[in-house]
N, C-alpha and C. Protein backbone atom coordinates (compact mmCIF):
# COMPACT_ATOMS: atom_id res chain seq x y z
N UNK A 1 0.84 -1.18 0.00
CA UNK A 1 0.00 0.00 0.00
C UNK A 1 0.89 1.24 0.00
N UNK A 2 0.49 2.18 -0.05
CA UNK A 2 1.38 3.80 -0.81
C UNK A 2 1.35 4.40 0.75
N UNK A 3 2.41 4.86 1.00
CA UNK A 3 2.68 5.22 2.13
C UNK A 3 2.24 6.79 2.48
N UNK A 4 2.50 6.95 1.18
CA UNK A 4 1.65 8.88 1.16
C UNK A 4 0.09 8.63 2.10
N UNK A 5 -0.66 7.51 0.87
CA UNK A 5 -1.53 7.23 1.31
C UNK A 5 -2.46 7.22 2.51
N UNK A 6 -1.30 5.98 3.25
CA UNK A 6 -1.78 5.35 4.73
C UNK A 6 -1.63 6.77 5.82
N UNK A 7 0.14 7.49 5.31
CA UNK A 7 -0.01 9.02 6.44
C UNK A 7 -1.40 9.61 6.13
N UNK A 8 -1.82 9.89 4.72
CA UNK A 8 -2.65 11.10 4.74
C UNK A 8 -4.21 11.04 5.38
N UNK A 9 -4.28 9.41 4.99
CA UNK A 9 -5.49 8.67 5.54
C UNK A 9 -5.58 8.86 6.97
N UNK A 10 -4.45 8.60 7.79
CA UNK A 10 -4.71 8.38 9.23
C UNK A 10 -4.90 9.23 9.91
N UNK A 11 -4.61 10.07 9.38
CA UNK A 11 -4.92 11.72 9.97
C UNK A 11 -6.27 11.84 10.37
N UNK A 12 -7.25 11.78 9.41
CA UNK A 12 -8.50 12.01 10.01
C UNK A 12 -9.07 10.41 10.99
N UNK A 13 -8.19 9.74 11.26
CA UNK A 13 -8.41 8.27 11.88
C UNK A 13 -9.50 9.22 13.11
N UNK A 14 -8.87 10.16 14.10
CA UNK A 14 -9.09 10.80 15.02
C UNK A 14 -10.57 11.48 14.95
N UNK A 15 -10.76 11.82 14.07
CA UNK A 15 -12.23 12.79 13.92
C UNK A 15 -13.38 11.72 13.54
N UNK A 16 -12.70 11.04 12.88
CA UNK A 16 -13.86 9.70 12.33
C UNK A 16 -14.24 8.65 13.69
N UNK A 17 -13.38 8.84 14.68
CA UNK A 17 -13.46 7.80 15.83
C UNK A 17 -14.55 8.77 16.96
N UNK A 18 -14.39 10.12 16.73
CA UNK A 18 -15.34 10.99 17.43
C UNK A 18 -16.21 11.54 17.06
N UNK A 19 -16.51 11.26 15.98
CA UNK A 19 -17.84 11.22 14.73
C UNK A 19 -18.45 9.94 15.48
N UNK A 20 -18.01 9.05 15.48
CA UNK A 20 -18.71 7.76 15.73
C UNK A 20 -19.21 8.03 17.22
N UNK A 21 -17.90 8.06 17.80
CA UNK A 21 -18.68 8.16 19.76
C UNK A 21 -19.65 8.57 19.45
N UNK A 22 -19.69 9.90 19.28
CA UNK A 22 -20.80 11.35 19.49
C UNK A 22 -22.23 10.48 18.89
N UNK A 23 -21.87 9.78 17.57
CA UNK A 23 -23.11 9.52 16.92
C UNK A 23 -23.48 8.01 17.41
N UNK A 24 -23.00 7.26 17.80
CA UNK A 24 -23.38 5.61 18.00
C UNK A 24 -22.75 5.85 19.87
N UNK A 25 -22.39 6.36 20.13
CA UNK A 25 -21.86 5.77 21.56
C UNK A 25 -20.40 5.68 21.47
N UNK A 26 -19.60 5.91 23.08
CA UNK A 26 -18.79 5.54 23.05
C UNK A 26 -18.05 3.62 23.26
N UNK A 27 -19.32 2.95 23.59
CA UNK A 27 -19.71 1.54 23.73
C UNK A 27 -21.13 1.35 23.71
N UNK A 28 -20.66 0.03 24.07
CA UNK A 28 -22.34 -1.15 23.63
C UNK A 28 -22.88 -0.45 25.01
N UNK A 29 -24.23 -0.99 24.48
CA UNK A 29 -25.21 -0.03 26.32
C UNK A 29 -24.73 -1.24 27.39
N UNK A 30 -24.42 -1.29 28.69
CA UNK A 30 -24.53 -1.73 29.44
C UNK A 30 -25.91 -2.75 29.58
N UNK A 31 -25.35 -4.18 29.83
CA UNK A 31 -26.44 -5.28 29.76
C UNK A 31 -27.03 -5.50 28.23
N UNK A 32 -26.40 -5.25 27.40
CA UNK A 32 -26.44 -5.45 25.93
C UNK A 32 -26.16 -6.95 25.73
N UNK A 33 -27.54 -7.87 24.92
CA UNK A 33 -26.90 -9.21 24.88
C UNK A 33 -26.00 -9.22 23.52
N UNK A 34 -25.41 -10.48 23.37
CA UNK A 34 -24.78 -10.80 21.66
C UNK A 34 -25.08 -9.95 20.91
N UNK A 35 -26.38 -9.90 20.48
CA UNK A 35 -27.17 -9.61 19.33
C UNK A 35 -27.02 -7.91 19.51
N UNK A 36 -27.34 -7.11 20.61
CA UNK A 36 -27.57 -5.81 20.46
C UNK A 36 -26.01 -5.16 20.12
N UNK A 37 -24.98 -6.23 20.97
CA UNK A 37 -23.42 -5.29 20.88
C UNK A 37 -23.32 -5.64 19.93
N UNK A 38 -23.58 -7.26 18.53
CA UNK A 38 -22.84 -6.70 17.42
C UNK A 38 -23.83 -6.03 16.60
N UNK A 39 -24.99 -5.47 16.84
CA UNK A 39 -25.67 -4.20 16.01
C UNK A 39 -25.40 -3.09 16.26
N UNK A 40 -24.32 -2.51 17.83
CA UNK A 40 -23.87 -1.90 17.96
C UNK A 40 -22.76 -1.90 17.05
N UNK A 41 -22.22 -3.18 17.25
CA UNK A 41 -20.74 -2.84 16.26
C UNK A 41 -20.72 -2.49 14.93
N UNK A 42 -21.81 -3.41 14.48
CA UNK A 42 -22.14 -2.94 12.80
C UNK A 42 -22.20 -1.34 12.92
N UNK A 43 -22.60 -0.76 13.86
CA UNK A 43 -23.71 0.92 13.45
C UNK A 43 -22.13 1.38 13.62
N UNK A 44 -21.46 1.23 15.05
CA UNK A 44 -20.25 2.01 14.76
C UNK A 44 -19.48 2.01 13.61
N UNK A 45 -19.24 1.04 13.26
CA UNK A 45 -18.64 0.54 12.34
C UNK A 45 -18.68 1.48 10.94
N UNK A 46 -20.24 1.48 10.64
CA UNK A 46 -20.44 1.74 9.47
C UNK A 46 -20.41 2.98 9.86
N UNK A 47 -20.75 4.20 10.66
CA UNK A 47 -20.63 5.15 10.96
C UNK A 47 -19.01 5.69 10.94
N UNK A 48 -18.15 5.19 11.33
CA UNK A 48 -17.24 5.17 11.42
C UNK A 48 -16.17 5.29 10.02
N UNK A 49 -16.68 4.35 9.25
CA UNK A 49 -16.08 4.38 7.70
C UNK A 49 -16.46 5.19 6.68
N UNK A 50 -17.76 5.27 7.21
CA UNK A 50 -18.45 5.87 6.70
C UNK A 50 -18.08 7.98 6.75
N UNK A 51 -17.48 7.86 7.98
CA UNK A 51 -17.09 9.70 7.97
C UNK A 51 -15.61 9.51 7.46
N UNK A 52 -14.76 8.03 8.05
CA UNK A 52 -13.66 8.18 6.98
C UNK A 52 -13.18 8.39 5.66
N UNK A 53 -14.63 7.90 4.76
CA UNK A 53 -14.84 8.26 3.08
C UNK A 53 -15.46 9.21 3.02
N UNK A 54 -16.39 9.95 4.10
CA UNK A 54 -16.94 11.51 3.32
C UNK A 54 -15.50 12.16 3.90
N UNK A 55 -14.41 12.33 4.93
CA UNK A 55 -13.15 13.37 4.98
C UNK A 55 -12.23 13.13 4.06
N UNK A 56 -12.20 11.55 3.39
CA UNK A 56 -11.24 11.43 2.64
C UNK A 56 -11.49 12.30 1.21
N UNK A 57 -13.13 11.85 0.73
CA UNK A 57 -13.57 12.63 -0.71
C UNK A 57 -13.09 14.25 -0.58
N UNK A 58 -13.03 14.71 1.11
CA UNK A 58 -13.23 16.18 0.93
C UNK A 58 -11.42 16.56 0.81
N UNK A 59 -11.07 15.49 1.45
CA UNK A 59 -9.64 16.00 1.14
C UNK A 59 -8.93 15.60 -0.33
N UNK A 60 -9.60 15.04 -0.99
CA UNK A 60 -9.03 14.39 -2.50
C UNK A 60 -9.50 15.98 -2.93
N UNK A 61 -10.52 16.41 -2.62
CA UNK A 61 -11.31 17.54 -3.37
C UNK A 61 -10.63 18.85 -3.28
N UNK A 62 -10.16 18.82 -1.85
CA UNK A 62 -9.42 20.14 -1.58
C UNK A 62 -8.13 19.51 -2.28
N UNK A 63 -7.25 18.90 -1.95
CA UNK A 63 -5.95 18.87 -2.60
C UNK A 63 -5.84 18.86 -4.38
N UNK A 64 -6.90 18.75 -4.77
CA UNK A 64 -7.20 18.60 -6.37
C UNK A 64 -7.47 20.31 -6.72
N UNK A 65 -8.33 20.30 -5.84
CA UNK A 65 -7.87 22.43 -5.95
C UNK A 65 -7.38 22.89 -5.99
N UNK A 66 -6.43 22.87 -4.91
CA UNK A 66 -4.92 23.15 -4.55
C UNK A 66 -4.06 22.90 -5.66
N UNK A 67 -4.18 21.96 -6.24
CA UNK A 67 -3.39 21.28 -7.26
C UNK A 67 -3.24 22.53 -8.38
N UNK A 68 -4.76 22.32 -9.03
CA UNK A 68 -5.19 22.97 -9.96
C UNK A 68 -4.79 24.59 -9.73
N UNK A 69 -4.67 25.15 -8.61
CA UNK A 69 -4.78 26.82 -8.50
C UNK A 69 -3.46 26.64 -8.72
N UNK A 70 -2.11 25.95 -8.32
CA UNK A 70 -0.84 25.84 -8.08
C UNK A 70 -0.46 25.46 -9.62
N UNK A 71 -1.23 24.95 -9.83
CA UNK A 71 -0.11 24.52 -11.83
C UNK A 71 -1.21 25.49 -12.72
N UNK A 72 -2.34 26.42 -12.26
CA UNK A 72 -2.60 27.47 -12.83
C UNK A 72 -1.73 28.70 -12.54
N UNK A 73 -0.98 28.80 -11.35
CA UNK A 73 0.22 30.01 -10.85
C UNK A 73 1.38 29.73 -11.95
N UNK A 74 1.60 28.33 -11.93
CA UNK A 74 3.08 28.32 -12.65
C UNK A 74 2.74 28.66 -14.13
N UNK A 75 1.70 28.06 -14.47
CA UNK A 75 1.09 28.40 -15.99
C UNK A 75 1.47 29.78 -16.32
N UNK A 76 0.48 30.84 -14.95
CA UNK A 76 0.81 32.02 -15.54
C UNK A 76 2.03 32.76 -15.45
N UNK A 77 3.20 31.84 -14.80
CA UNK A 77 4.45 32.67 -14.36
C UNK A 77 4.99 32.45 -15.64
N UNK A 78 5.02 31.01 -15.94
CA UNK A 78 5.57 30.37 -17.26
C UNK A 78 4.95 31.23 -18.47
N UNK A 79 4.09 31.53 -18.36
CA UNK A 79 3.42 32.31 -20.04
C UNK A 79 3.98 33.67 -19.51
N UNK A 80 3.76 34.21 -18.44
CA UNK A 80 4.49 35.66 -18.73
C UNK A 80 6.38 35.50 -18.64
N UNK A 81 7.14 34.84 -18.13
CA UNK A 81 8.10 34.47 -18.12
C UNK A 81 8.31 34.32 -20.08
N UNK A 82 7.62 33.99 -20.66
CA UNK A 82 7.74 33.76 -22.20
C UNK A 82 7.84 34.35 -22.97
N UNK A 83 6.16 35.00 -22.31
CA UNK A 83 6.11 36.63 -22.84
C UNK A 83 6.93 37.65 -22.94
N UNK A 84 7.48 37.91 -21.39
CA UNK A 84 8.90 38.80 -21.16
C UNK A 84 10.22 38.10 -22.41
N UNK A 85 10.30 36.96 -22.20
CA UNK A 85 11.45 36.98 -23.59
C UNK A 85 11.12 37.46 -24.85
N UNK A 86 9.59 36.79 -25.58
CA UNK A 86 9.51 37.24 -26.74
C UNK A 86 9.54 38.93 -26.82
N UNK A 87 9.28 39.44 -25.87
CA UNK A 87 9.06 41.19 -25.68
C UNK A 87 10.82 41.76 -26.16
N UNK A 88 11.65 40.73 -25.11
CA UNK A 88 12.72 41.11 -25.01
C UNK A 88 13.77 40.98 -26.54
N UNK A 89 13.05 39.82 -27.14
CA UNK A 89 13.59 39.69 -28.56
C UNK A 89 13.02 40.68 -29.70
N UNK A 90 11.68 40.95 -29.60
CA UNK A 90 11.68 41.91 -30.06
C UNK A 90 11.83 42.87 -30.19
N UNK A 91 12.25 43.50 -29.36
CA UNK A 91 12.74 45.03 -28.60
C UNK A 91 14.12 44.86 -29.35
N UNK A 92 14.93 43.76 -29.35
CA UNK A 92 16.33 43.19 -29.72
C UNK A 92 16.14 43.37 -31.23
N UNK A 93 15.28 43.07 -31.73
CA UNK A 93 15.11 42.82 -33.34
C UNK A 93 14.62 44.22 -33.69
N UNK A 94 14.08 44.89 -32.86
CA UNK A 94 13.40 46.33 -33.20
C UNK A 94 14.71 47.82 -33.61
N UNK A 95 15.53 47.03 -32.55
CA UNK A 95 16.98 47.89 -32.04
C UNK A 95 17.54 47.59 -33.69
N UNK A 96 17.73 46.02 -33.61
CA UNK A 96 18.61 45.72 -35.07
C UNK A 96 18.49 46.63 -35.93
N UNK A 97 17.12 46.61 -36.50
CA UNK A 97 16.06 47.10 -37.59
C UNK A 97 16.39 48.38 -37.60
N UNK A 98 16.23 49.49 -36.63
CA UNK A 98 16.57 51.22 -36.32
C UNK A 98 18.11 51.37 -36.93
N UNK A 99 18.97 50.18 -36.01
CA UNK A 99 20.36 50.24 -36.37
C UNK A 99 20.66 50.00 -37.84
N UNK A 100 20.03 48.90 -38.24
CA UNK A 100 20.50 48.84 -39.73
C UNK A 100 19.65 50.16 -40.19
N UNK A 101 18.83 50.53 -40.14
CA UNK A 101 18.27 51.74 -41.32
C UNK A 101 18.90 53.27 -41.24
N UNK A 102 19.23 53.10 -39.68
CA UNK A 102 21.00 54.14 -39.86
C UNK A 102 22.21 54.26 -40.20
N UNK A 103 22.83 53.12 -40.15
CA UNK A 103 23.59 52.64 -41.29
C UNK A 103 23.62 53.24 -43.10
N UNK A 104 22.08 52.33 -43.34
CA UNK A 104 21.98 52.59 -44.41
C UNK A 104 21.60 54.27 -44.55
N UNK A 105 21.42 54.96 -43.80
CA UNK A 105 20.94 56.19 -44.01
C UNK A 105 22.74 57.12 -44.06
N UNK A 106 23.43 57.13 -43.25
CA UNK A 106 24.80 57.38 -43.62
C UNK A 106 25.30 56.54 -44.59
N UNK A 107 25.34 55.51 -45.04
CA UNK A 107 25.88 55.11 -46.46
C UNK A 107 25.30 56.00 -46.99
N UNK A 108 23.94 56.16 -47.50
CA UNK A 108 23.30 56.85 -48.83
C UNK A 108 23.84 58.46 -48.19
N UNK A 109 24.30 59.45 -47.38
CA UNK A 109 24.44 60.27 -47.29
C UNK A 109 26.46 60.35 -47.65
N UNK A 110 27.12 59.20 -47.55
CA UNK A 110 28.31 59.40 -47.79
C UNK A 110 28.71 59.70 -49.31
């Protein structure tokens, strides 16, 4: 299993275990036979996994944002970073162009 993974997962281990108390109990009720503690266990259970896949979706969701706003920053550093050269070559080619037509303007005056 991906180790990024298992850290990023376990993080919310903590909120999903107090999602559950709060919502199912922190245990089976006192004098609970077989049958009621493992319908307790099922409810925690599923309660339980159940807030671990709605924090996980929200964190796939936020980090996919994040993602997206962050390789939209470099996008725009990278296109104006581009921009600034082609500016800079042309300004370079603009200079050439002035320079050669002074040139040629003292030739034709010599």
């Amino acid at each position: 299993m991906d180790e990024q993974y298992c850290q990023e997962r376990s993080r919310f281990i903590p909120y999903a275990v107090k999602y559950a108390n709060d919502k199912v109990g922190l245990r089976y009720p006192k004098g609970a036979n077989l049958q009621e503690r493992e319908a307790w266990y099922i409810e925690w259970n599923h309660t339980y996994f159940g807030r671990m896949d709605q924090l996980w979706e929200q964190w796939l969701q936020a980090k996919s944002k994040y993602e997206k706003k962050a390789q939209a920053a470099i996008d725009t550093v990278y296109r104006s970073e581009v921009w600034k050269h082609f500016e800079r070559l042309a300004h370079r080619m603009q200079t050439t162009v002035e320079e050669m037509e002074q040139e040629e303007e003292q030739a034709v005056a010599v």
